[in-house]
Structure formats: C-alpha cells, structure tokens
Protein backbone atom coordinates (compact mmCIF):
# COMPACT_ATOMS: atom_id res chain seq x y z
CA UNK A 1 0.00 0.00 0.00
CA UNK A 2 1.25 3.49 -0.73
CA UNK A 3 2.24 6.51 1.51
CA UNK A 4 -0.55 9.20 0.79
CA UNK A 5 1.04 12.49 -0.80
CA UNK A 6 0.11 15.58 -0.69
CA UNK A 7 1.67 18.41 -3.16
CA UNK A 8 1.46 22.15 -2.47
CA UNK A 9 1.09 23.69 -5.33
CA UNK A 10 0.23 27.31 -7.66
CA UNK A 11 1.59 27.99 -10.80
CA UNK A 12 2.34 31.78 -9.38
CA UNK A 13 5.19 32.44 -7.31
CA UNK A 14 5.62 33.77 -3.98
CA UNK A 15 2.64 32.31 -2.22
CA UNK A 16 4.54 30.79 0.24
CA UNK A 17 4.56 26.88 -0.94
CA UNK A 18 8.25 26.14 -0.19
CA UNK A 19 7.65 28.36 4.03
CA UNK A 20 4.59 26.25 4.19
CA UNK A 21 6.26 22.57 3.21
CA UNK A 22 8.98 23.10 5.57
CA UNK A 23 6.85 24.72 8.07
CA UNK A 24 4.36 22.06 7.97
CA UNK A 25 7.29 19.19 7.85
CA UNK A 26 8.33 20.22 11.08
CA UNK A 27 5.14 20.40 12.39
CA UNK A 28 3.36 16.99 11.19
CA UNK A 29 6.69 15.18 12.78
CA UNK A 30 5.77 17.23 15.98
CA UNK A 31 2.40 15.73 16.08
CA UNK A 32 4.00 12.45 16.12
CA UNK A 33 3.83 12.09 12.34
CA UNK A 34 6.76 10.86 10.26
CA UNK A 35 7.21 12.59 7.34
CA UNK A 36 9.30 12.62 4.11
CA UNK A 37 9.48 15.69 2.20
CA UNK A 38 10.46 15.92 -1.64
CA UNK A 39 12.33 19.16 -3.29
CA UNK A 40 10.87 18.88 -7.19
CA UNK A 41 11.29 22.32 -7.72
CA UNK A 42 14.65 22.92 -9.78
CA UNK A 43 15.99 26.02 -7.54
CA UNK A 44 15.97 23.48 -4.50
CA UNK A 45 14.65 26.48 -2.08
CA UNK A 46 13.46 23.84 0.27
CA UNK A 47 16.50 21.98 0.48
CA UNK A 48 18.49 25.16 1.24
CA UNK A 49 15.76 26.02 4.10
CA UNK A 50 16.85 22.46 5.68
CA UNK A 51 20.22 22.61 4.77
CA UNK A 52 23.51 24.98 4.96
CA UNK A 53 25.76 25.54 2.39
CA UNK A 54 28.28 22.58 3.38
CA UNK A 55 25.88 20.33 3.43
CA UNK A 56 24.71 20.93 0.06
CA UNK A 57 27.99 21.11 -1.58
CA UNK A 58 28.40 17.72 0.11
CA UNK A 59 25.44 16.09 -1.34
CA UNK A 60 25.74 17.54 -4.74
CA UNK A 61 28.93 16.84 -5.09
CA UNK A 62 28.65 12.89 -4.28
CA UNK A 63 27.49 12.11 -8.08
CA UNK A 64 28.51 8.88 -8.65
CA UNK A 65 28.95 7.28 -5.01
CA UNK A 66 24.72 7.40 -4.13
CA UNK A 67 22.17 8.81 -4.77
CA UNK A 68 21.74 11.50 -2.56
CA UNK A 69 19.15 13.95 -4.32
CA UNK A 70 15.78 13.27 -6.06
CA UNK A 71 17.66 13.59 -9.99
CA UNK A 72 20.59 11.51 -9.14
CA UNK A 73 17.90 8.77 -7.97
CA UNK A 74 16.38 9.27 -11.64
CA UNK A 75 19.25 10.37 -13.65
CA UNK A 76 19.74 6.51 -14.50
CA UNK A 77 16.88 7.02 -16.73
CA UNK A 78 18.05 8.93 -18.94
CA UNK A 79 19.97 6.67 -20.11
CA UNK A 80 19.32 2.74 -20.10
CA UNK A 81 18.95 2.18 -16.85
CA UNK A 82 16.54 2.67 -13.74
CA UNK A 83 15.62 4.38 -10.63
CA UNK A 84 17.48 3.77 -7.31
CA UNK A 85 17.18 3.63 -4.29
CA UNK A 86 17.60 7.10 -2.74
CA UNK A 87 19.42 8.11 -0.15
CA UNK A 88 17.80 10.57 2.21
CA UNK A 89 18.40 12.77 5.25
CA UNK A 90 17.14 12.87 8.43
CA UNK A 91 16.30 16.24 9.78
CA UNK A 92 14.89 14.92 12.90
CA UNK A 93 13.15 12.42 14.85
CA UNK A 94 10.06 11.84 12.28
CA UNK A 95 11.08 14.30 9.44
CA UNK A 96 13.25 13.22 6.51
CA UNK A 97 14.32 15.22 3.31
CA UNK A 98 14.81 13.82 -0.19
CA UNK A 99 17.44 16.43 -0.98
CA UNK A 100 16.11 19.12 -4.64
CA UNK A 101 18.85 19.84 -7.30
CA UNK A 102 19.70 22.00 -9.26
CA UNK A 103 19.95 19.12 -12.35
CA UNK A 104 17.03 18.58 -11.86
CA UNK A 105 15.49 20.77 -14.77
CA UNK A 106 17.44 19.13 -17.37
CA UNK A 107 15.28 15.69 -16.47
CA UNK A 108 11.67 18.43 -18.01
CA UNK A 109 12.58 17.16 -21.03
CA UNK A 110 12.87 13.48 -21.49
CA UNK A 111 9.31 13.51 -19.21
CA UNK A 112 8.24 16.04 -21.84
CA UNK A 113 8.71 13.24 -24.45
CA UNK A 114 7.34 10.37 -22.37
CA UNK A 115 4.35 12.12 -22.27
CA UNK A 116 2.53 11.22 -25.71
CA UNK A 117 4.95 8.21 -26.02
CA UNK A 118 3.35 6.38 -23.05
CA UNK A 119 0.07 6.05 -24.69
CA UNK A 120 1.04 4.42 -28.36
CA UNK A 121 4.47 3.16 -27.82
CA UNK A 122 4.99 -0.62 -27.57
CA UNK A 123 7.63 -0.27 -24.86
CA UNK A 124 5.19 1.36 -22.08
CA UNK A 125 7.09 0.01 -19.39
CA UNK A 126 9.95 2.79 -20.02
CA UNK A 127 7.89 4.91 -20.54
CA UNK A 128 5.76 4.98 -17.60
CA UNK A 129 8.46 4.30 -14.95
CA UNK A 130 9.78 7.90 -16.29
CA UNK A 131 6.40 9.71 -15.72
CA UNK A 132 6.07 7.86 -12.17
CA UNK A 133 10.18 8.38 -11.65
CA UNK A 134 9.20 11.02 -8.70
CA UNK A 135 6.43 8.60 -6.77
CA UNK A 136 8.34 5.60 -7.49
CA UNK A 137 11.72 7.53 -5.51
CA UNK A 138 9.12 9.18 -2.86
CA UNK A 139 7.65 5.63 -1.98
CA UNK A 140 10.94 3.65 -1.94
CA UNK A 141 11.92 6.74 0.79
CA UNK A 142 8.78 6.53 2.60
CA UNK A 143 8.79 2.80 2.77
CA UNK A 144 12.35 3.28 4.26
CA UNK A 145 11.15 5.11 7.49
CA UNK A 146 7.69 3.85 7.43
CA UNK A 147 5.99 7.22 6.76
CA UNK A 148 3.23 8.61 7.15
CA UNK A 149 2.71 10.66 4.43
CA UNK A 150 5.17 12.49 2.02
CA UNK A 151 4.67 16.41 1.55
CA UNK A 152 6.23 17.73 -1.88
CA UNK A 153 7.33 21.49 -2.56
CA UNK A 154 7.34 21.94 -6.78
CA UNK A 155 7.95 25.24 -8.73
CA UNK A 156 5.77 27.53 -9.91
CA UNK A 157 4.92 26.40 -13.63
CA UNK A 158 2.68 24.35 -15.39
CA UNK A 159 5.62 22.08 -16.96
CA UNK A 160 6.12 18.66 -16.95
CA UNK A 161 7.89 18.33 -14.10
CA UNK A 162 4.67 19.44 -12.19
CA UNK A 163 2.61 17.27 -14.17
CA UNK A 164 4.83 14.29 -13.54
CA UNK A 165 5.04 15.69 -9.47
CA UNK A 166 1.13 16.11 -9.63
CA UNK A 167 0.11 12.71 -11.46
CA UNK A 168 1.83 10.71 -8.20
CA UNK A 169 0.09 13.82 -5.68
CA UNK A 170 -3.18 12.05 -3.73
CA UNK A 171 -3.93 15.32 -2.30
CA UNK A 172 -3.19 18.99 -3.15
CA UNK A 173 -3.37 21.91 -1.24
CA UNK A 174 -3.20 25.44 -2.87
CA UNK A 175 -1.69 28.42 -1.24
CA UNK A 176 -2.65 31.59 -2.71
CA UNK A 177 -1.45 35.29 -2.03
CA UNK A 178 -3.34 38.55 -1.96
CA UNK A 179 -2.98 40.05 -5.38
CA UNK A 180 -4.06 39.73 -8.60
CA UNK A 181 -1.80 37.76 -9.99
CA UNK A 182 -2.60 34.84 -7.70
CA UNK A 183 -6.02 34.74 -8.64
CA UNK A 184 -5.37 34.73 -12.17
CA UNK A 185 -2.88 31.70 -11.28
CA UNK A 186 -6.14 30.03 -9.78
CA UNK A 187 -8.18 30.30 -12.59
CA UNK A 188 -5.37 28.21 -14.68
CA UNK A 189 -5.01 25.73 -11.77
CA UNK A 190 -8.25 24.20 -11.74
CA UNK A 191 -8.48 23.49 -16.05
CA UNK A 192 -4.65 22.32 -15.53
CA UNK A 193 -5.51 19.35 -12.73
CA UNK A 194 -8.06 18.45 -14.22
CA UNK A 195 -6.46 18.19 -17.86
CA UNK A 196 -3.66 16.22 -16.53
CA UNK A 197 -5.80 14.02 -14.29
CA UNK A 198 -7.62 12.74 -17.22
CA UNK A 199 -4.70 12.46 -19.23
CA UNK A 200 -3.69 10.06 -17.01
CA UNK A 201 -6.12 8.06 -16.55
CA UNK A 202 -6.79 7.23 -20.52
CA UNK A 203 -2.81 5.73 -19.94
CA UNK A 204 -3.06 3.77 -17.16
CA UNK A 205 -6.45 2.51 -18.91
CA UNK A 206 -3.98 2.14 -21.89
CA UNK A 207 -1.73 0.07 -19.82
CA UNK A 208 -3.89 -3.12 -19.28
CA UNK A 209 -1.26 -5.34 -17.71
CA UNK A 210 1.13 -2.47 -15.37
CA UNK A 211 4.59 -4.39 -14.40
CA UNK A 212 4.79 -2.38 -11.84
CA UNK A 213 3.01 -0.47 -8.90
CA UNK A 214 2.02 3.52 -10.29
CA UNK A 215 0.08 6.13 -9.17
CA UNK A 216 -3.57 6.61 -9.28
CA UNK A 217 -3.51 10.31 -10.31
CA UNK A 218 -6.07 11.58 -8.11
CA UNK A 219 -4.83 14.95 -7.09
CA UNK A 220 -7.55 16.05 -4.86
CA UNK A 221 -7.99 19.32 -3.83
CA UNK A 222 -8.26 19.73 0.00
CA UNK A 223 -8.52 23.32 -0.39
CA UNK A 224 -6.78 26.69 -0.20
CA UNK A 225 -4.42 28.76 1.91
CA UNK A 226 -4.55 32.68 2.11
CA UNK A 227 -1.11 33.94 2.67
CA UNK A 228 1.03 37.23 3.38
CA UNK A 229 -1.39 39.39 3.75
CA UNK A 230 -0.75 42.44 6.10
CA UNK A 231 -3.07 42.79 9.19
CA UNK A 232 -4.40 45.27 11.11
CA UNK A 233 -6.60 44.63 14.39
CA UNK A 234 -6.63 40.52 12.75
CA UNK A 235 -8.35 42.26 9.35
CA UNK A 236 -6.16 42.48 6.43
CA UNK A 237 -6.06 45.41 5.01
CA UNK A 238 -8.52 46.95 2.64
CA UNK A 239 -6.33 47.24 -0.09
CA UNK A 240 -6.16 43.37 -0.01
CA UNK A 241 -9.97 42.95 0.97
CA UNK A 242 -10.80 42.93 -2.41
CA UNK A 243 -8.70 40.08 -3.48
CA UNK A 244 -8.89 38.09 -0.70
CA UNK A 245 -12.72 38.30 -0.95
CA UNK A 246 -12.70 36.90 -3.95
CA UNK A 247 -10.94 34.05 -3.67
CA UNK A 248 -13.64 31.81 -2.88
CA UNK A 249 -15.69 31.99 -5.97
CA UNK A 250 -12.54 32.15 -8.15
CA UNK A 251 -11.61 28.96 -5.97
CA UNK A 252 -15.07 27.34 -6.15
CA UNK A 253 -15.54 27.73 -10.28
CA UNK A 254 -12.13 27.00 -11.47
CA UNK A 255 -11.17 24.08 -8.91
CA UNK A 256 -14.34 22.23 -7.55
CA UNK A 257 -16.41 23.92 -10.85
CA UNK A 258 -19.43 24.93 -8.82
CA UNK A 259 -20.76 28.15 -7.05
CA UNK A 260 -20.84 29.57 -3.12
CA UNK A 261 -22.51 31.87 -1.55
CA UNK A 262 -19.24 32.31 0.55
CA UNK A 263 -18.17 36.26 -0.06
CA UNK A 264 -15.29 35.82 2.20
CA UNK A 265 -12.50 33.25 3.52
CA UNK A 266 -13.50 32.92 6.83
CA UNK A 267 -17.47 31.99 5.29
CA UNK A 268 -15.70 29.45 3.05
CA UNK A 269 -14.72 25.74 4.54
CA UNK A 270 -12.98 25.33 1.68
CA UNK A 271 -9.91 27.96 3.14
CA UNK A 272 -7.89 25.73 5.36
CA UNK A 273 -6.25 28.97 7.05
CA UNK A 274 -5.19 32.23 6.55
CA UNK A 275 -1.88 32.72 7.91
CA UNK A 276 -0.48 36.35 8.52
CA UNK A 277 2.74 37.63 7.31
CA UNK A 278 5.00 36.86 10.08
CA UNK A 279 7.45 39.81 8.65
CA UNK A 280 10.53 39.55 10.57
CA UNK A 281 10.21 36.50 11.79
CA UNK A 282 10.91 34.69 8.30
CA UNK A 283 14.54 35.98 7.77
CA UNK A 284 15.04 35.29 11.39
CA UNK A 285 14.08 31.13 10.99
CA UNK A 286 16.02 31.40 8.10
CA UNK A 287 18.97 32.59 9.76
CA UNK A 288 18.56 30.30 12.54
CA UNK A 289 17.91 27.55 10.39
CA UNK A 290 14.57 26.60 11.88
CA UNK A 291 10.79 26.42 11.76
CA UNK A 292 9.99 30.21 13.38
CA UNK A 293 7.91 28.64 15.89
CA UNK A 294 10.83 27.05 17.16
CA UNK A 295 12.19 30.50 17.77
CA UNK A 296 13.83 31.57 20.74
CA UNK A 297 15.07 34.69 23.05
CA UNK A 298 18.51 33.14 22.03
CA UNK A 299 17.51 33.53 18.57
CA UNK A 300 16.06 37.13 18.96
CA UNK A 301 12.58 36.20 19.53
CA UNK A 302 11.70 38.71 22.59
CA UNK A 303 8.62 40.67 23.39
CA UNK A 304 6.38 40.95 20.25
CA UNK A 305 8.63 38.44 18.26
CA UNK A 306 8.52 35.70 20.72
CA UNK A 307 4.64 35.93 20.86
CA UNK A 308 4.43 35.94 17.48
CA UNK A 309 6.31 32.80 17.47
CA UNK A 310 4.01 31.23 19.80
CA UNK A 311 0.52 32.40 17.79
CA UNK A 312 2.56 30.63 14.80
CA UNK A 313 3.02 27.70 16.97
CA UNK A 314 -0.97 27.43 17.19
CA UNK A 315 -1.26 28.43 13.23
CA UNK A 316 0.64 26.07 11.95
CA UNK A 317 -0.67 23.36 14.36
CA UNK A 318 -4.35 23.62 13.41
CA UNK A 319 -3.21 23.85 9.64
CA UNK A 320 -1.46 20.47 10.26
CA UNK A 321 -4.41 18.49 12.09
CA UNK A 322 -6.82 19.91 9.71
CA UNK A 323 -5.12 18.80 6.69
CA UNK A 324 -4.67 15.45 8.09
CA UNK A 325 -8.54 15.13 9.25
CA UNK A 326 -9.60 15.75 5.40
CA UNK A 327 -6.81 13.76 3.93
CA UNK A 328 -8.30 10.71 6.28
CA UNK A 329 -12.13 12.02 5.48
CA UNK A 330 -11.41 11.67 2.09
CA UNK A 331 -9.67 8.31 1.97
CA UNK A 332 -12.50 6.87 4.47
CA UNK A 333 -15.23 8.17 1.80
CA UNK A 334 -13.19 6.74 -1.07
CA UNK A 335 -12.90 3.50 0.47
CA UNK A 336 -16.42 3.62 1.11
CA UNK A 337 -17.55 4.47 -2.26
C-alpha cells in the first residue's frame, strides 16, 4: 500500500509553498507524524531552508557514489537504466528530506517526451516508470522510514515536471497570495488538474497489464491557503480585501467547478487557514535555520517576536491536524464508495 502524498502547489510564485512545506514538515513530525518531504522544484529552495551551504555542496557533489538527491535517484533514466534507491536525510526524529537539485530541470525534457509516447508506444514500461520516476523515488523513501505521508514542494509552472510531481500527488493543497496575480494563477489551476488528471487516466487505462506499482492520479484538492497578507486589528487590510474576498468563488468555479454563496474566507470551509505575514520572523528562521515557531530569546525572539512565534506555533498546528482530518475524510469516503 502506498504513503498518501500531498503536493502544495500554484503555478504563481511567492505564495509561500516552499515556508509552508517546511513549516508544515516540522510540524506533522511534531504531532507524532513521520514525514518525508520531496524538493521537485529545480531552484531546491526547500533543500536550502533544511540545509547549509556545506551540506549541500556535500550532497551535490557525491554524483557517482549514491544517490543523494531526487535527480541523481532518476538520472539513471536517462539513459538505459533505472531508478534507485535514494538516499535521504534525516532532519529529525520523524522528518526526513529527499534532498532538490539544481539538475534537476534538465530531467523536463525526457518527461516532456514520455508524455505522448506512453500512450502508443509498444515499450510502455519505459515509458511509464519515467512519468512515475518522482512517486516511485518518494515511496521507496517513505517505505524506508515507514511514513506517514510524504509532503512535496514543486515550482511555480505548469511544466512537466509538475505534471509528472502532480500525477503521483493524492492530495493537493493550494496556497494563494493577496494580489491579482494569484487569482489569475487560480483560474489556470483548476483546467490544468483536471487536464492532466484525465490524461492520465486514458494511460493507465492504456496500460492493461502495469509491471509495476504507479500512481492513481487523483490529485484532490483539499482546499486553499490565504497567505502574506498584512493585518491590522486581525483584518487584512482593505487594499487586499478585495482580493482576498474573492478568492472563494474564483476557488469554487475553477477548482471544484461549482458556485458559493461564501463572499469571504473565513465563510468558506474550503480555506484551510489564513496565515499572517510573520514579517521579521521569516529571515530570522532562516537565519537560525529553523521552523519560526521554534524561535527563541537566544535567537532574537523577545517581546512581540517571541509571541508571534508562539501564535505561529498554534497556526501552523491547526493547519497540520486539519489537513490530516480531510486527507483521512477523504480516503475513508473513497474507500467507502
């Protein structure tokens, strides 16, 4: 049986997906989860958020000893050969990393390729262990530290990477920011998932006899997170009202393709939080090289900050356990079905 996945993902930028996976990593292992996260986005921003610069010239720079990051567990591939096993590190007790790399873009084309090949092409069986080369690595990690479920961080395009990272996603969650742009992002989310959902499914259907274990495809939505928004007296501010107010009809009709009579967030169950900008804060877990609500007086976090740092505590925990109560929902009313 698989580890359930869940992908955070927008094809705009700066919304926050890479704060949220490592943010969220941290906290799931807290709650006693283990988790394994996955770096597919080319720039590797996660990975450097988990690890200094030593580290990653270490890991990069062991090509050809193991496979110590998620392209040099698929590189193989592009040649004649297969995945392998990867090797991945532990961050802490119940939260593992499969390191991102920078290589990792020049793998968008041979997927690219696979694409239309894996539905006429009498050798499948390449073909489809390329387009599930990300779940098949993400399993054989979670199967090595029996986790619980495997969070993955992608980059902000509608490529084939993302459909590759997407058609082995169970779940996705969708963080949005307060602007325009990310609203007209949303409105190309919904048409994408479901485009590549289907897309998969006439393959696998295609594939009548699979040699081998690949994803389902399902990429369900569990909703959307509202993100760096400035606040005043817990309201953001009206410049942002208007965008934030709308996102969820834009949400509703281009994701779940019906109507609400939700005019804000906070009427909507669909929004799964709306986390403030914790301004300051950021650089200083960055710095620190940790989750900010692990943020102490040693760190800087005094008066305001280290309050902050406990209201993120409590944000990021009920963001956690509600994410996990509709990922088990869901699974519950599928197997029920």
């Amino acid at each position: 049986m698989s580890v359930p996945v869940l992908t955070f993902f927008n094809n705009k930028g700066g919304v926050g997906k890479t704060s949220l996976v490592y943010h969220l990593g941290w906290m799931f292992s807290e709650l006693g989860h283990t988790v394994v996260a996955v770096d597919l986005d080319a720039q590797a921003n996660l990975t450097a958020a988990f690890l200094d610069e030593d580290e990653l010239e270490s890991i990069w720079e062991e090509e050809g000893k193991k496979p110590s990051t998620i392209y040099q567990a698929i590189k193989p591939l592009t040649q004649v050969g297969d995945i392998i096993k990867p090797s991945i590190e532990k961050i802490t007790q119940g939260l593992y990393l499969i390191p991102g790399d920078v290589a990792l873009a020049s793998f968008e084309d041979l997927l690219s390729e696979s694409w239309p090949k894996s539905m006429g092409d009498p050798n499948l069986y390449r073909y489809f262990r390329i387009l599930t080369a990300f779940w098949q690595v993400a399993q054989m990690a979670a199967q090595q530290v029996s986790a619980d479920i495997v969070l993955v961080d992608v980059g902000p395009n509608l490529g084939a990477i993302n459909r590759s990272a997407l058609i082995g996603s169970d779940f996705v969650a969708i963080p949005l920011g307060a602007d325009l742009f990310s609203l007209q992002g949303l409105k190309n989310l919904g048409p994408t998932l479901r485009s590549w959902r289907e897309g998969w499914k006439k393959r696998v259907d295609n594939w009548q006899s699979p040699q081998f274990e690949i994803p389902e495809g399902r990429m369900k939505p569990l909703g959307y997170i509202v993100q760096q928004h400035s606040v005043r007296l817990s309201r953001p501010v009206k410049a942002y009202d208007k965008w934030v107010n709308r996102m969820p009809r834009v949400y509703h009709e281009a994701v779940l393709q019906q109507s609400t009579s939700a005019t804000k967030p906070s009427q909507d169950e669909e929004c799964l939080a709306t986390l403030k900008h914790y301004r300051s804060l950021i650089p200083m877990g960055q710095e620190a090289r940790k989750p900010i609500f692990h943020l102490t007086s040693a760190d800087g976090a005094i008066g305001s900050h280290a309050q902050a740092a406990h209201e993120a505590y409590g944000d990021f925990k009920a963001l956690a356990e509600k994410l996990m109560e509709r990922m088990k929902k869901m699974s519950i009313r599928r197997r029920n079905a």
